[in-house]
C-alpha atoms as a PDB file:
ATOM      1  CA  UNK A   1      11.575  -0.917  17.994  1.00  0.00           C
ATOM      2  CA  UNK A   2      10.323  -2.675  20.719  1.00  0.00           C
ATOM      3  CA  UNK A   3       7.157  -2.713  19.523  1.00  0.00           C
ATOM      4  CA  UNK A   4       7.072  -4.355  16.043  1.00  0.00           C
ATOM      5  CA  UNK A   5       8.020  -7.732  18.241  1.00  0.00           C
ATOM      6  CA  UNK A   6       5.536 -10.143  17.806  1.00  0.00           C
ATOM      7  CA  UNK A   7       3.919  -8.971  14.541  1.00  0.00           C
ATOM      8  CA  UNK A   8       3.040 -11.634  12.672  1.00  0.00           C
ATOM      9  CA  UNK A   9       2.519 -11.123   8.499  1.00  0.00           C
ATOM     10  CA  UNK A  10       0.628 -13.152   7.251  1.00  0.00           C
ATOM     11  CA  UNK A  11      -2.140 -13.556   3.821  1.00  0.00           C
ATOM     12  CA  UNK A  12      -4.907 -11.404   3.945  1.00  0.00           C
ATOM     13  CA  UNK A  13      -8.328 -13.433   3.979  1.00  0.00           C
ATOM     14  CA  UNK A  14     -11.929 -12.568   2.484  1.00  0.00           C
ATOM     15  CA  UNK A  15     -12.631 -12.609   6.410  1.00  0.00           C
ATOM     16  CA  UNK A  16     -10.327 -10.271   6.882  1.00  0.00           C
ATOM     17  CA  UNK A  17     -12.200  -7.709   5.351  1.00  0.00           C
ATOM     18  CA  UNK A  18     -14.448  -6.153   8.200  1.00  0.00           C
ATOM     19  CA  UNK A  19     -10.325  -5.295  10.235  1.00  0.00           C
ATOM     20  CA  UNK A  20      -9.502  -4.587   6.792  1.00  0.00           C
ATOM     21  CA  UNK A  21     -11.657  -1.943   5.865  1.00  0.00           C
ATOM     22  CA  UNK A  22     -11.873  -0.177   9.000  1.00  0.00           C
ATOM     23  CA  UNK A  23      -8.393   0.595   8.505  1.00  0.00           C
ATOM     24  CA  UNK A  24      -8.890   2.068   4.962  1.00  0.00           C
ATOM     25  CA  UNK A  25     -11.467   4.249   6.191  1.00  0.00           C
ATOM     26  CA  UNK A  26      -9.166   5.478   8.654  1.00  0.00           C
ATOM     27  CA  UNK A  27      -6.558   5.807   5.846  1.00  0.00           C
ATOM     28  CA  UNK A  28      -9.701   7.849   3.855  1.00  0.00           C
ATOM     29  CA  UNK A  29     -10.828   9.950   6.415  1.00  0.00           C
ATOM     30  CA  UNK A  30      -6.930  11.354   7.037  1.00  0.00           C
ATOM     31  CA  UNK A  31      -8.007  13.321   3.411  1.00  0.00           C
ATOM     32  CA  UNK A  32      -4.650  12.775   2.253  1.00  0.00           C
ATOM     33  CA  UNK A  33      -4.234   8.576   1.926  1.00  0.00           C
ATOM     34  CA  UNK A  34      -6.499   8.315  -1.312  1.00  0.00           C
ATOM     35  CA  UNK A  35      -8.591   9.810  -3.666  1.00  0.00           C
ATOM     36  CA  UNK A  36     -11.114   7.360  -2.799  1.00  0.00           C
ATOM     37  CA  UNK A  37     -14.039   8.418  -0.162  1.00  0.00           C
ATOM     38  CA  UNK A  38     -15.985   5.290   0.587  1.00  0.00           C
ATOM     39  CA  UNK A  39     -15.202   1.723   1.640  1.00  0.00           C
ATOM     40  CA  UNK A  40     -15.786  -0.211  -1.481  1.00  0.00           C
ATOM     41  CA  UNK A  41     -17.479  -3.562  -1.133  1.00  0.00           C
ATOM     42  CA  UNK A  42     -14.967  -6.458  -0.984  1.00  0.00           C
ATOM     43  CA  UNK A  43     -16.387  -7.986  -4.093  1.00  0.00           C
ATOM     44  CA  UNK A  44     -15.078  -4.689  -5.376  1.00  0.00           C
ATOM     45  CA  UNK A  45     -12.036  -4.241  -3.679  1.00  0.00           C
ATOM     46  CA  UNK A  46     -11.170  -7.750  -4.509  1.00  0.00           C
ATOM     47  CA  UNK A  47     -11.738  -6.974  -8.648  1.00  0.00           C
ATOM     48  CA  UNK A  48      -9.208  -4.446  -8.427  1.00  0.00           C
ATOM     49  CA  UNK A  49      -6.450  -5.584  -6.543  1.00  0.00           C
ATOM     50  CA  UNK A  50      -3.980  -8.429  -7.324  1.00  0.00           C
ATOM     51  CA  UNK A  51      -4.968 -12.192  -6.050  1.00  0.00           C
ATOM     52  CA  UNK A  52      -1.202 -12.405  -4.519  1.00  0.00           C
ATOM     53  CA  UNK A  53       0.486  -9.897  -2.686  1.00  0.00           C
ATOM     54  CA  UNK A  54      -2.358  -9.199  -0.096  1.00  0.00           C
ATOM     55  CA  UNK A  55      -0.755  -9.152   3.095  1.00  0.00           C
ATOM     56  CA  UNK A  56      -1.619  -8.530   6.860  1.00  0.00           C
ATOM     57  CA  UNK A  57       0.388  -7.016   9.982  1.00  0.00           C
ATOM     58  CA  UNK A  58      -1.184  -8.777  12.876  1.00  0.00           C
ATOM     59  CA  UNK A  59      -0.372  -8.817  16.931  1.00  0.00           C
ATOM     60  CA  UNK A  60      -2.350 -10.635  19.382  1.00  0.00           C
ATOM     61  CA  UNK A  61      -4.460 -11.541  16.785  1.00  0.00           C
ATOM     62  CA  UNK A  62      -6.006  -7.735  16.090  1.00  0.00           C
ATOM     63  CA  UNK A  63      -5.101  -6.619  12.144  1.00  0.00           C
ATOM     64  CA  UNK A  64      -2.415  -3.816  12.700  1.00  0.00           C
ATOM     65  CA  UNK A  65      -2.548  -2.786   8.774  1.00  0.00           C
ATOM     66  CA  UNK A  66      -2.242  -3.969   5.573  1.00  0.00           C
ATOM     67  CA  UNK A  67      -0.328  -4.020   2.290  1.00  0.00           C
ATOM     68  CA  UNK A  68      -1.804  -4.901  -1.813  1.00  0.00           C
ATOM     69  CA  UNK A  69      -0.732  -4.574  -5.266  1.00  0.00           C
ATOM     70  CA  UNK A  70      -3.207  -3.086  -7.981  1.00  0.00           C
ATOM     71  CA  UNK A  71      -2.199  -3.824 -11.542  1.00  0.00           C
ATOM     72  CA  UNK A  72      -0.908  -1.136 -13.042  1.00  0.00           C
ATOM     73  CA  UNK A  73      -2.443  -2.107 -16.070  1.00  0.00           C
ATOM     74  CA  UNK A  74      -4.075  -4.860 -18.011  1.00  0.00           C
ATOM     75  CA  UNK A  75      -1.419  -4.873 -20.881  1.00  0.00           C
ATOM     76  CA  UNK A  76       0.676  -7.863 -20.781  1.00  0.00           C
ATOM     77  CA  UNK A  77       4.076  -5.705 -21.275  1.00  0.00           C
ATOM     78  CA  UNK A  78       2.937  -4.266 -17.370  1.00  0.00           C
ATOM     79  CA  UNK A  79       2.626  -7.617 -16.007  1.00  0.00           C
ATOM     80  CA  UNK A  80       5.483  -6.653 -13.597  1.00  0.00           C
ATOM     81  CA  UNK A  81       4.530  -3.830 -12.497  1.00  0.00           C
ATOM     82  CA  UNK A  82       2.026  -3.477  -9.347  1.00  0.00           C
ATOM     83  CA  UNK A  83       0.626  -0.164  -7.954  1.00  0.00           C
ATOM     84  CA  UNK A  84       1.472  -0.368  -3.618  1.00  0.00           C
ATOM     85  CA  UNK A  85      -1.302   0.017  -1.271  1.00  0.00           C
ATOM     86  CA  UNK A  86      -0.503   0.096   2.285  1.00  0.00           C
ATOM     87  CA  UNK A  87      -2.317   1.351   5.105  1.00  0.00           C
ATOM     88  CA  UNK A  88      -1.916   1.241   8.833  1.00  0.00           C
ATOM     89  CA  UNK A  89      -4.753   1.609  11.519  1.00  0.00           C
ATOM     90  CA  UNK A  90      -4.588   4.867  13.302  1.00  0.00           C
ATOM     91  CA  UNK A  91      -3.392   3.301  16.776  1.00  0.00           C
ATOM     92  CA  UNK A  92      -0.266   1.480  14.903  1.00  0.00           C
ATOM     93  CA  UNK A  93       0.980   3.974  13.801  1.00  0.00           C
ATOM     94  CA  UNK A  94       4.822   5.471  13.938  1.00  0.00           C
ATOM     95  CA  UNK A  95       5.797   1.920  15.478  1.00  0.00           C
ATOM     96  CA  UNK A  96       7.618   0.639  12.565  1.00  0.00           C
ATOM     97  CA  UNK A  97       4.332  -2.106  11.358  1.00  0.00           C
ATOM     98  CA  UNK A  98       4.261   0.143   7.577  1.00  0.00           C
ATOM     99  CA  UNK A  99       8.231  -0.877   7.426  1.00  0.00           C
ATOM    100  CA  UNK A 100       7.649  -4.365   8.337  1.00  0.00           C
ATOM    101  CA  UNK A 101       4.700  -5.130   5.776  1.00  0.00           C
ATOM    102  CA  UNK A 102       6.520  -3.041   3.191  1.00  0.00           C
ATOM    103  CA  UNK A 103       9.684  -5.046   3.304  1.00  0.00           C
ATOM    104  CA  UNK A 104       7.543  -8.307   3.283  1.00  0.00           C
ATOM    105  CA  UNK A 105       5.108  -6.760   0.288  1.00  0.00           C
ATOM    106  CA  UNK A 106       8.869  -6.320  -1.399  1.00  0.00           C
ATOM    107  CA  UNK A 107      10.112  -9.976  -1.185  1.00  0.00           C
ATOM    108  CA  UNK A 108       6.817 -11.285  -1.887  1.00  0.00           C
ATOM    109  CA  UNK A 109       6.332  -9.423  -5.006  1.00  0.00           C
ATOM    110  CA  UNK A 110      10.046 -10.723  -5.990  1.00  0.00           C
ATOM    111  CA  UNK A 111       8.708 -14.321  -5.323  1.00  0.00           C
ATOM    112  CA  UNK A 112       5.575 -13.411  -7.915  1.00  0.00           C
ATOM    113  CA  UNK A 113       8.134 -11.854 -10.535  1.00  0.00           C
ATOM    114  CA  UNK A 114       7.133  -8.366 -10.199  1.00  0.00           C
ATOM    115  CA  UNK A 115      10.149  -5.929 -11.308  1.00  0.00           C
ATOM    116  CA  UNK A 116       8.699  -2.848 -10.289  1.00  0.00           C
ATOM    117  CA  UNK A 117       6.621  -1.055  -7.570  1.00  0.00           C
ATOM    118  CA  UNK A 118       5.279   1.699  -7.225  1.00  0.00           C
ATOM    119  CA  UNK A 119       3.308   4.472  -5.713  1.00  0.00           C
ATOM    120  CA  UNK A 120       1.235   7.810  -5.836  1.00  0.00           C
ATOM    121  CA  UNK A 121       1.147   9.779  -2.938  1.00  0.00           C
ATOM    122  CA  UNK A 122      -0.248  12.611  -1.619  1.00  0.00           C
ATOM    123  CA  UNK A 123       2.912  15.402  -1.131  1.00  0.00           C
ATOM    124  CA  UNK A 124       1.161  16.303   2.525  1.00  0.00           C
ATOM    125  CA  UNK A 125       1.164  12.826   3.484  1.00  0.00           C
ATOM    126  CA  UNK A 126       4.998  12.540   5.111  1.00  0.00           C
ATOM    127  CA  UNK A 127       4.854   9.215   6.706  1.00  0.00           C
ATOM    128  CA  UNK A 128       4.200   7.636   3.376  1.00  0.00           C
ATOM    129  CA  UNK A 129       7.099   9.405   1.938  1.00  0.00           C
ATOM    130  CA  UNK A 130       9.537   8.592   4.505  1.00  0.00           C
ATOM    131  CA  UNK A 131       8.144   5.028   4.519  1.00  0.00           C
ATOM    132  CA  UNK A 132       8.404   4.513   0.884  1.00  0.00           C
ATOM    133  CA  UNK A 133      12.002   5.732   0.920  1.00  0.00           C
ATOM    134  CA  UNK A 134      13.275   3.624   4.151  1.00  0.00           C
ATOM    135  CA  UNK A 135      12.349   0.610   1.807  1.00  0.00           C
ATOM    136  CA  UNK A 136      14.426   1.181  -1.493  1.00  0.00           C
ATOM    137  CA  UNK A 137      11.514   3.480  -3.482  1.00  0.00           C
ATOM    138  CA  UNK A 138      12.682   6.825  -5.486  1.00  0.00           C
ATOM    139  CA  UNK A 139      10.588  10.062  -6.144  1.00  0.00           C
ATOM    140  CA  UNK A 140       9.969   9.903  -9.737  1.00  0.00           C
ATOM    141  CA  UNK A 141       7.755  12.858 -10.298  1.00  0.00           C
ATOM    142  CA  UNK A 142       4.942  15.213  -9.519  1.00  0.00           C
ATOM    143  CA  UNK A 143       1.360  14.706 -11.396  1.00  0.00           C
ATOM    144  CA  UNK A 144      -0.047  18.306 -11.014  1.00  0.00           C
ATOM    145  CA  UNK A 145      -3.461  18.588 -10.214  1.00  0.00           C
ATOM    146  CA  UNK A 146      -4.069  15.010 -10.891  1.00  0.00           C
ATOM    147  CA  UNK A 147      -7.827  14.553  -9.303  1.00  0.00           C
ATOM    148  CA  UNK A 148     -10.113  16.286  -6.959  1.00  0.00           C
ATOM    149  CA  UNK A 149     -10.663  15.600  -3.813  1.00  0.00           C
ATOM    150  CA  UNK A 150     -13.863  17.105  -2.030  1.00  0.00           C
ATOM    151  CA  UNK A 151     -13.566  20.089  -4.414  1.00  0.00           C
ATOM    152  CA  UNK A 152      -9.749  20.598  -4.365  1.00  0.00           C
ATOM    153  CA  UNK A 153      -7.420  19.748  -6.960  1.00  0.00           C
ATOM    154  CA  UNK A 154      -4.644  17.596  -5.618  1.00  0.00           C
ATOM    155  CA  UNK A 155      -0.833  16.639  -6.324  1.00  0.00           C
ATOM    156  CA  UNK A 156      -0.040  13.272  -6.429  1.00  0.00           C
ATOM    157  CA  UNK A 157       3.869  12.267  -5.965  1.00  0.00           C
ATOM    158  CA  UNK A 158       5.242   9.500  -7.881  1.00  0.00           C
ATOM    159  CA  UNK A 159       7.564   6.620  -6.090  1.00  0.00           C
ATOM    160  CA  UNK A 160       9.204   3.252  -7.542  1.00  0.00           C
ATOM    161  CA  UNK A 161      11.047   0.710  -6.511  1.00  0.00           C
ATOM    162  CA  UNK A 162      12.821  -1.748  -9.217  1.00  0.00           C
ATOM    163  CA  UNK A 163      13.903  -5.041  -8.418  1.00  0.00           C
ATOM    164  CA  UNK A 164      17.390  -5.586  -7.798  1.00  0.00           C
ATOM    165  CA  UNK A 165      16.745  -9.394  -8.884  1.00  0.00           C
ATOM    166  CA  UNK A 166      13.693  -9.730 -10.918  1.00  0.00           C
ATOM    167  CA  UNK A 167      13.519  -8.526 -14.421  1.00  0.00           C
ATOM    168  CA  UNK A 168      16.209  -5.778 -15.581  1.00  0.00           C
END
């Protein structure tokens, strides 16, 4: 554990981007992070993700991975609910930086009232799972052949985390 010493979390920044999405192409290129295939522009990116909650794992000042909420959806009843993102460059990987920026994507969500997380992910992708379930989340479900990836119909597994003090 020696090695998450010195991480610093921290906002992510519009400048952060370039760091930012080098990582998520990483994440994309795994074939088993997202059902996305290109790097959207940050204009983009920035429509569809939650203004708070945008944070950054950061050592000697290189960008180690990131964490954001989506909305889950635009109905006001679902104000409380944000869809995870989190994805960790190649090279940081296994050393305990998803943990750290998943435990500080928690408490900030509490801070912004959000009652419940949660998370599709892909059932090859282990390191998510394990991840998710270190930090509080439950396996709610399987979505069967949810969307197609590169011609292949894939299973998405569904995770949440509720609050323990926000909402219910």
């Amino acid at each position: 554990m020696g090695e998450t010493m010195n991480i610093i979390i921290r906002p992510m920044e519009a400048e952060d981007w370039a760091s930012v999405s080098e990582i998520y192409k990483e994440g994309i290129e795994t074939g088993f992070a997202t059902f996305e295939q290109d790097i959207p522009s940050y204009e983009t990116w920035d429509f569809a993700h939650m203004k708070v909650c945008r944070l950054i794992a950061e050592k000697d000042d290189s960008i180690l991975g990131w964490a954001a909420l989506s909305p889950v959806s635009s109905r006001c009843v679902y104000g409380g609910v944000g869809e995870v993102s989190v994805y960790i460059g190649q090279n940081s990987r296994g050393m305990g930086v998803g943990k750290i920026l998943m435990e500080s994507l928690i408490a900030e969500s509490e801070k912004e009232g959000i009652w419940t997380l949660q998370s599709g992910i892909f059932p090859e992708n282990i390191g998510s799972i394990q991840l998710h379930e270190k930090v509080g989340f439950r396996y709610i479900g399987k979505r069967e052949r949810v969307g197609n990836l590169d011609g292949i119909w894939k299973d998405n597994l569904l995770f949440e985390r509720r609050s323990k003090v926000v909402g219910i």
